[in-house]
N, C-alpha and C. Protein backbone atom coordinates (compact mmCIF):
# COMPACT_ATOMS: atom_id res chain seq x y z
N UNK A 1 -22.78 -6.07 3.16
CA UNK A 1 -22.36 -7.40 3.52
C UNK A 1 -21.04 -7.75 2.84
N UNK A 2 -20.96 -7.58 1.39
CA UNK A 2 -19.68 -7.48 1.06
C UNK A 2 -18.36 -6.91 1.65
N UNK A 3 -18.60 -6.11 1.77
CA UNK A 3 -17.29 -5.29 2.62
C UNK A 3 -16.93 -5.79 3.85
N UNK A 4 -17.86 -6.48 4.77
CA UNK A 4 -17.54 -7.02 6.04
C UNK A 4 -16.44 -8.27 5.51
N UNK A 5 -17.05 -9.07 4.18
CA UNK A 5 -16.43 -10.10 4.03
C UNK A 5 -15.01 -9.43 3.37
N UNK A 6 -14.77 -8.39 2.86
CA UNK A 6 -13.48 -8.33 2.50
C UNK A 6 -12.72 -7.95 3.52
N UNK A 7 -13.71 -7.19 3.92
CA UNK A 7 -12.70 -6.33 5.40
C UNK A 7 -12.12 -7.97 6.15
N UNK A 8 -12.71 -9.31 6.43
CA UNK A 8 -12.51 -10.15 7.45
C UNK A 8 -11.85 -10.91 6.52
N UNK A 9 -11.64 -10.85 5.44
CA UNK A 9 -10.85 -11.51 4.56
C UNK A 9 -9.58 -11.01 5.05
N UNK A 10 -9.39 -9.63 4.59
CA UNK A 10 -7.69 -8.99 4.98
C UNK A 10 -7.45 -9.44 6.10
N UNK A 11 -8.07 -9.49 6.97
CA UNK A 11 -7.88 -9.51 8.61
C UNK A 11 -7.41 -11.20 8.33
N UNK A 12 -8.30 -11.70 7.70
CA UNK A 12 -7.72 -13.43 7.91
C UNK A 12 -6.42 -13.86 7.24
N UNK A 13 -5.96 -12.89 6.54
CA UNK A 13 -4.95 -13.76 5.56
C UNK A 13 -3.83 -12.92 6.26
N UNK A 14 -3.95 -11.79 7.00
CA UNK A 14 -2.74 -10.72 7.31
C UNK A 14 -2.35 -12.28 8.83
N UNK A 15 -3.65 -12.41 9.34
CA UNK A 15 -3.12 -13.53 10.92
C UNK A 15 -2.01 -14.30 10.22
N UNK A 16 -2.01 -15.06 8.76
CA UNK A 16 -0.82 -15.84 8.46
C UNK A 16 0.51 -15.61 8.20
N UNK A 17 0.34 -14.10 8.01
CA UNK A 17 1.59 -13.17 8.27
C UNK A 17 2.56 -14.21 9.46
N UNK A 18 4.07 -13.88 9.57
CA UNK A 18 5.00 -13.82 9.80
C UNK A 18 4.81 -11.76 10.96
N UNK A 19 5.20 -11.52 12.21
CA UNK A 19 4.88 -10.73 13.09
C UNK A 19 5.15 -9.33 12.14
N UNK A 20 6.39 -9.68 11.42
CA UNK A 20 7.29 -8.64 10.90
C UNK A 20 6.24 -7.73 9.12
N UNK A 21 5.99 -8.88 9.09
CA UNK A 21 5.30 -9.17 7.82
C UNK A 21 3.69 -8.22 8.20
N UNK A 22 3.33 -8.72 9.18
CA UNK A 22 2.32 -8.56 9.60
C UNK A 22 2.28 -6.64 9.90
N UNK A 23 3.40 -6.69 10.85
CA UNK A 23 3.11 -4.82 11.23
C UNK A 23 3.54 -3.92 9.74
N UNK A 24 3.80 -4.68 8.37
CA UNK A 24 4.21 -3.93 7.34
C UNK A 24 2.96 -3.70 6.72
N UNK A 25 1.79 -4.77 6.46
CA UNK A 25 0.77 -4.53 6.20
C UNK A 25 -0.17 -4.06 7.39
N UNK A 26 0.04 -3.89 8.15
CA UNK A 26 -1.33 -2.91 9.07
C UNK A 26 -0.61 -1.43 8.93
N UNK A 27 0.76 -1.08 8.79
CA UNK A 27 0.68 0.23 8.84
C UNK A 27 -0.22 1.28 7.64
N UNK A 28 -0.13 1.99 7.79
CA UNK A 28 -1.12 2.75 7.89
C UNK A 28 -2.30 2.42 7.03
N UNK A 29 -2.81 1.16 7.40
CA UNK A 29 -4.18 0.94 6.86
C UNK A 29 -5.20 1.27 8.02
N UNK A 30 -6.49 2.09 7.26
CA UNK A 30 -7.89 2.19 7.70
C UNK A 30 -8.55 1.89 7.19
N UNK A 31 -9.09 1.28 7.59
CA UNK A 31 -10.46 -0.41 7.83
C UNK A 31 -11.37 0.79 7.47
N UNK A 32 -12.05 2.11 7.76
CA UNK A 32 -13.19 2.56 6.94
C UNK A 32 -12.80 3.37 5.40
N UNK A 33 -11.63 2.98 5.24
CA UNK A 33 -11.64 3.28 3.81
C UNK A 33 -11.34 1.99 2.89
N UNK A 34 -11.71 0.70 3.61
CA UNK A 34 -12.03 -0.28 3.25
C UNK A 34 -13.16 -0.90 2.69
N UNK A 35 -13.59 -1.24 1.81
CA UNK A 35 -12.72 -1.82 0.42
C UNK A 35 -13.09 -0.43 -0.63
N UNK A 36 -11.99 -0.57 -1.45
CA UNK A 36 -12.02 0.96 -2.26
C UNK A 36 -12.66 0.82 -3.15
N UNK A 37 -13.18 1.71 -3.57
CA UNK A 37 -14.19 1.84 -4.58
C UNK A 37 -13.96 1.21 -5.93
N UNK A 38 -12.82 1.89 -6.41
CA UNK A 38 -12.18 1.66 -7.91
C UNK A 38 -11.95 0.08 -8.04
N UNK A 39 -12.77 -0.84 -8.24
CA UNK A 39 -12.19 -2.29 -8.65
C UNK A 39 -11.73 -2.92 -10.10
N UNK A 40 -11.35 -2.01 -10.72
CA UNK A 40 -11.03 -2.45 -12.29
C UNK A 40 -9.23 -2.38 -11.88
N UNK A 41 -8.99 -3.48 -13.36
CA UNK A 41 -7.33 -3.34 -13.17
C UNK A 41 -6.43 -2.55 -13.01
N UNK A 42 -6.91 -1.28 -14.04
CA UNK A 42 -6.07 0.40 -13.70
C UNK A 42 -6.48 0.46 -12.90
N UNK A 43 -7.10 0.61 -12.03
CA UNK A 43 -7.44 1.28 -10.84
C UNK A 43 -6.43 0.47 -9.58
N UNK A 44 -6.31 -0.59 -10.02
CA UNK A 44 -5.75 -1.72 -8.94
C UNK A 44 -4.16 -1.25 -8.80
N UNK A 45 -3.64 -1.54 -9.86
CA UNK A 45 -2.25 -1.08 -10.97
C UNK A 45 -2.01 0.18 -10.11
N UNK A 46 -2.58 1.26 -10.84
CA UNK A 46 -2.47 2.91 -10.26
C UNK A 46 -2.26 3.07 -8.89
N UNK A 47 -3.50 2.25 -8.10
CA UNK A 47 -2.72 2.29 -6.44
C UNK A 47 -1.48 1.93 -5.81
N UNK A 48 -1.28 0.60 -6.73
CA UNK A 48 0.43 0.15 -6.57
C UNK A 48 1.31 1.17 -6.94
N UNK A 49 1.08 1.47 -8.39
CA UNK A 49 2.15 2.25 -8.74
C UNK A 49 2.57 3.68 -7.34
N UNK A 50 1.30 4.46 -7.00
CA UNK A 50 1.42 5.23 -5.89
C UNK A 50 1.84 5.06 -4.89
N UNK A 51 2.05 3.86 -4.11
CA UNK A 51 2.56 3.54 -3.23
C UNK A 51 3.92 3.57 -3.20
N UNK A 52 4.49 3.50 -4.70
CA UNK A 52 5.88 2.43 -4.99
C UNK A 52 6.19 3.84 -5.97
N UNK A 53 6.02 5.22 -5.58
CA UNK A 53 6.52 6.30 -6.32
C UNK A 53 8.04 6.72 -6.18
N UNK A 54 8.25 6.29 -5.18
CA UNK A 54 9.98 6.85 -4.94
C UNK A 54 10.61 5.76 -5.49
N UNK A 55 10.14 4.61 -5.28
CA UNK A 55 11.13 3.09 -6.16
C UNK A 55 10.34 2.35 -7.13
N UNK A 56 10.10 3.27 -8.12
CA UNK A 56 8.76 2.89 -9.16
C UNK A 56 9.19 0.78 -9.60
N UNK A 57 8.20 0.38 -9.69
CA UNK A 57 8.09 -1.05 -10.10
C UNK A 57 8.05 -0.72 -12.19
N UNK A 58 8.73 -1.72 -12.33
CA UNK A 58 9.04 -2.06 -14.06
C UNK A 58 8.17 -2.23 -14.58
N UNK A 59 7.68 -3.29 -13.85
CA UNK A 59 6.18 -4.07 -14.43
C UNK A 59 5.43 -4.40 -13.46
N UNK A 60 4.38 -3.62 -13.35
CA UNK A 60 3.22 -3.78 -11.99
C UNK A 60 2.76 -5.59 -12.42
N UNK A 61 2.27 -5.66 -13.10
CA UNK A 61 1.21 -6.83 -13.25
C UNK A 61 2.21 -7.87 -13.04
N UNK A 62 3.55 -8.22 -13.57
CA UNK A 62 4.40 -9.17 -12.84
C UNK A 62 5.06 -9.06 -11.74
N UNK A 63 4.82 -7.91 -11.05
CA UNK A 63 5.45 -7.63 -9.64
C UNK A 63 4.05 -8.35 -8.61
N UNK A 64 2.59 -8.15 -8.80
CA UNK A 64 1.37 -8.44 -8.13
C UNK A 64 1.64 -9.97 -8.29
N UNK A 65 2.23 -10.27 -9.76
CA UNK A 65 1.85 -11.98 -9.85
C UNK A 65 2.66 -12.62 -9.10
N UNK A 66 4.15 -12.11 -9.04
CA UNK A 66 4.96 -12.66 -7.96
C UNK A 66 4.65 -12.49 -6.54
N UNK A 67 4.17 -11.41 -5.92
CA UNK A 67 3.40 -11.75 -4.82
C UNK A 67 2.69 -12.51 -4.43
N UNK A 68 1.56 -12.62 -5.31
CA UNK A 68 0.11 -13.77 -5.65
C UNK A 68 0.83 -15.05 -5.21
N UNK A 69 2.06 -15.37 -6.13
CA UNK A 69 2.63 -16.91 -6.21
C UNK A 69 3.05 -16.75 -4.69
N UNK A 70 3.83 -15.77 -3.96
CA UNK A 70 4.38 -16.00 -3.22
C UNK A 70 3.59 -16.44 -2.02
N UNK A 71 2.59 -15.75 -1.61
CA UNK A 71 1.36 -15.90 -1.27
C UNK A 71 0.35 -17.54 -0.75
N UNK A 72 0.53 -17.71 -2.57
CA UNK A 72 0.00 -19.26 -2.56
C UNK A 72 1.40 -20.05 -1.68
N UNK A 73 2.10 -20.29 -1.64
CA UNK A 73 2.89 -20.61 -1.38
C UNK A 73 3.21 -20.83 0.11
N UNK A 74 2.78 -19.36 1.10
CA UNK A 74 3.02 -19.38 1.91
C UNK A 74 1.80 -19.44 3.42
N UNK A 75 0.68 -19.04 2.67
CA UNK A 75 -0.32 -18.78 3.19
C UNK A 75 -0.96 -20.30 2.95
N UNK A 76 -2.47 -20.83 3.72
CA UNK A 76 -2.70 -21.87 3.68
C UNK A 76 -3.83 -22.13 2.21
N UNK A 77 -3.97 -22.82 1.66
CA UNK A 77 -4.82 -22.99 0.63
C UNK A 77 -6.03 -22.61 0.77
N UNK A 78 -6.71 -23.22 1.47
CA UNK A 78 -8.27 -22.60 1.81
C UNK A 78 -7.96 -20.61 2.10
N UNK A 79 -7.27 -20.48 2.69
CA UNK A 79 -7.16 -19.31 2.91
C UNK A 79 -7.25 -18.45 1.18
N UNK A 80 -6.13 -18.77 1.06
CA UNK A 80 -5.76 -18.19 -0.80
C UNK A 80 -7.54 -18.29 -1.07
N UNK A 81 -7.96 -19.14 -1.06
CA UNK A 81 -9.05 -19.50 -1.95
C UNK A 81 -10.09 -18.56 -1.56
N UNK A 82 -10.18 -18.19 -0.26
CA UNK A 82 -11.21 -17.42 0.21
C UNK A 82 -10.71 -16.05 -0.07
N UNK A 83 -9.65 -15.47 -0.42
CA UNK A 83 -8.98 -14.62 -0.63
C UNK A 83 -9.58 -13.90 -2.12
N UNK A 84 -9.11 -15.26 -3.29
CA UNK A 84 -9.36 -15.04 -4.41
C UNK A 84 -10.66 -15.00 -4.56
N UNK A 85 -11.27 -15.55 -3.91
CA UNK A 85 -12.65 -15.15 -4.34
C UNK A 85 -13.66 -13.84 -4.16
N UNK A 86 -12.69 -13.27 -2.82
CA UNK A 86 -13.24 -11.93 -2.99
C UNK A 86 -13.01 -10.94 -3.89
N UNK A 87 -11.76 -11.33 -4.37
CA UNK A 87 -11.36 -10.49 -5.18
C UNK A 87 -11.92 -10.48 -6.81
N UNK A 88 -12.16 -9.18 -7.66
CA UNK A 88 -12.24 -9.02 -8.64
C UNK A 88 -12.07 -9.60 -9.61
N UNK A 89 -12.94 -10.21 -10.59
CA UNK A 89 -12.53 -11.51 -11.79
C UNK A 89 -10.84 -10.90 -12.41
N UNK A 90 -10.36 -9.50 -12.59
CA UNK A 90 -9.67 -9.09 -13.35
C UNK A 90 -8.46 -9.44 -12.62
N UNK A 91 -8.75 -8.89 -11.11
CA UNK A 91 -7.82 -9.33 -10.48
C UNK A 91 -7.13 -10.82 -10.15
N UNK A 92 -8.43 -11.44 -9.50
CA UNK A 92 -7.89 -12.64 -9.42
C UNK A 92 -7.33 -13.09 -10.66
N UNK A 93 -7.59 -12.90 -12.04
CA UNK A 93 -7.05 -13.43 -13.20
C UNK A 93 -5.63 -13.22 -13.14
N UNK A 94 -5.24 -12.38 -11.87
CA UNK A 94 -3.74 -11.88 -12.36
C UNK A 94 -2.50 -13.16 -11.25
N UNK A 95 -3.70 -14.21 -10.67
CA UNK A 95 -2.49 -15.28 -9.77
C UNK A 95 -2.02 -16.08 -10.88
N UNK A 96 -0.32 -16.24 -10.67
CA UNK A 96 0.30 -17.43 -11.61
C UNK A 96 -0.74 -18.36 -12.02
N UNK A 97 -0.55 -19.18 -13.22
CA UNK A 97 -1.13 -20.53 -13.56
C UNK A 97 -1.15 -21.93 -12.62
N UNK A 98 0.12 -21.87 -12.56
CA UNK A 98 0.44 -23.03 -11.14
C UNK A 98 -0.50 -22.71 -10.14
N UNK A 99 -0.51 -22.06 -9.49
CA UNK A 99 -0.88 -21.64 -8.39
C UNK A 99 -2.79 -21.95 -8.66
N UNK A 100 -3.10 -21.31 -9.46
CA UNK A 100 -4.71 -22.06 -10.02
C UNK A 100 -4.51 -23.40 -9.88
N UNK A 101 -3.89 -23.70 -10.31
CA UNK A 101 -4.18 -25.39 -10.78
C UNK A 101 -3.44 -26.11 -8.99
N UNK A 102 -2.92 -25.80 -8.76
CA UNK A 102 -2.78 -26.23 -6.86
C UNK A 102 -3.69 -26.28 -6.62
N UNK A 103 -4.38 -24.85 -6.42
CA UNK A 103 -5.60 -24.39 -5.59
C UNK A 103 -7.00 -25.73 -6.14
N UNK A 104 -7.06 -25.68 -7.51
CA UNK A 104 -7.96 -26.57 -7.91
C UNK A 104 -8.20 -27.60 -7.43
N UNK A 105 -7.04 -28.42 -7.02
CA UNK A 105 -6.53 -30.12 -6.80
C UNK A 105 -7.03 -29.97 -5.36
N UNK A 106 -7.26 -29.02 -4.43
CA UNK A 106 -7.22 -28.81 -3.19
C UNK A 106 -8.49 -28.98 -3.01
């Protein structure tokens, strides 16, 4: 049951995508290797870093948080919220402060 809800999570927050935005995250994702096993922070971290091997990132955990913010920002609140909640206490710990305290007031 979990996995349906993450799997329909991605699916809900990718619809708020921008078209362009949108075909960058479906490429080459498969929905049955959805949701991955490894849910701890290295594990989270390590997949980024792999992705991002030819233009390695400085600092993973402030590169995710600037996404996160960007995210809150652009996506609708309830959405974020249903978002963060699927996600991992470690993870979700990693959205800006602001962005908590928005979401809260909401």
């Amino acid at each position: 049951m979990r996995s349906d809800l993450l799997l329909n999570e991605a699916v809900d927050l990718a619809a708020q995508f921008p078209t362009l935005l949108r075909g960058v995250y479906y490429e080459q994702w498969r929905p049955a290797t959805t949701p991955v096993k490894e849910r701890d922070r290295e594990s989270f971290f390590a997949r980024i870093d792999r992705a991002f091997v030819a233009d390695p990132i400085d600092d993973t955990a402030e590169a995710v948080a600037a996404v996160f913010g960007l995210l809150s920002e652009k996506i609708s609140a309830g959405e974020i919220a249903d978002v963060r909640h699927a996600l991992p206490v470690h993870v979700r710990a990693l959205w800006p402060d602001q962005v908590k305290t928005r979401q809260g007031r909401k």
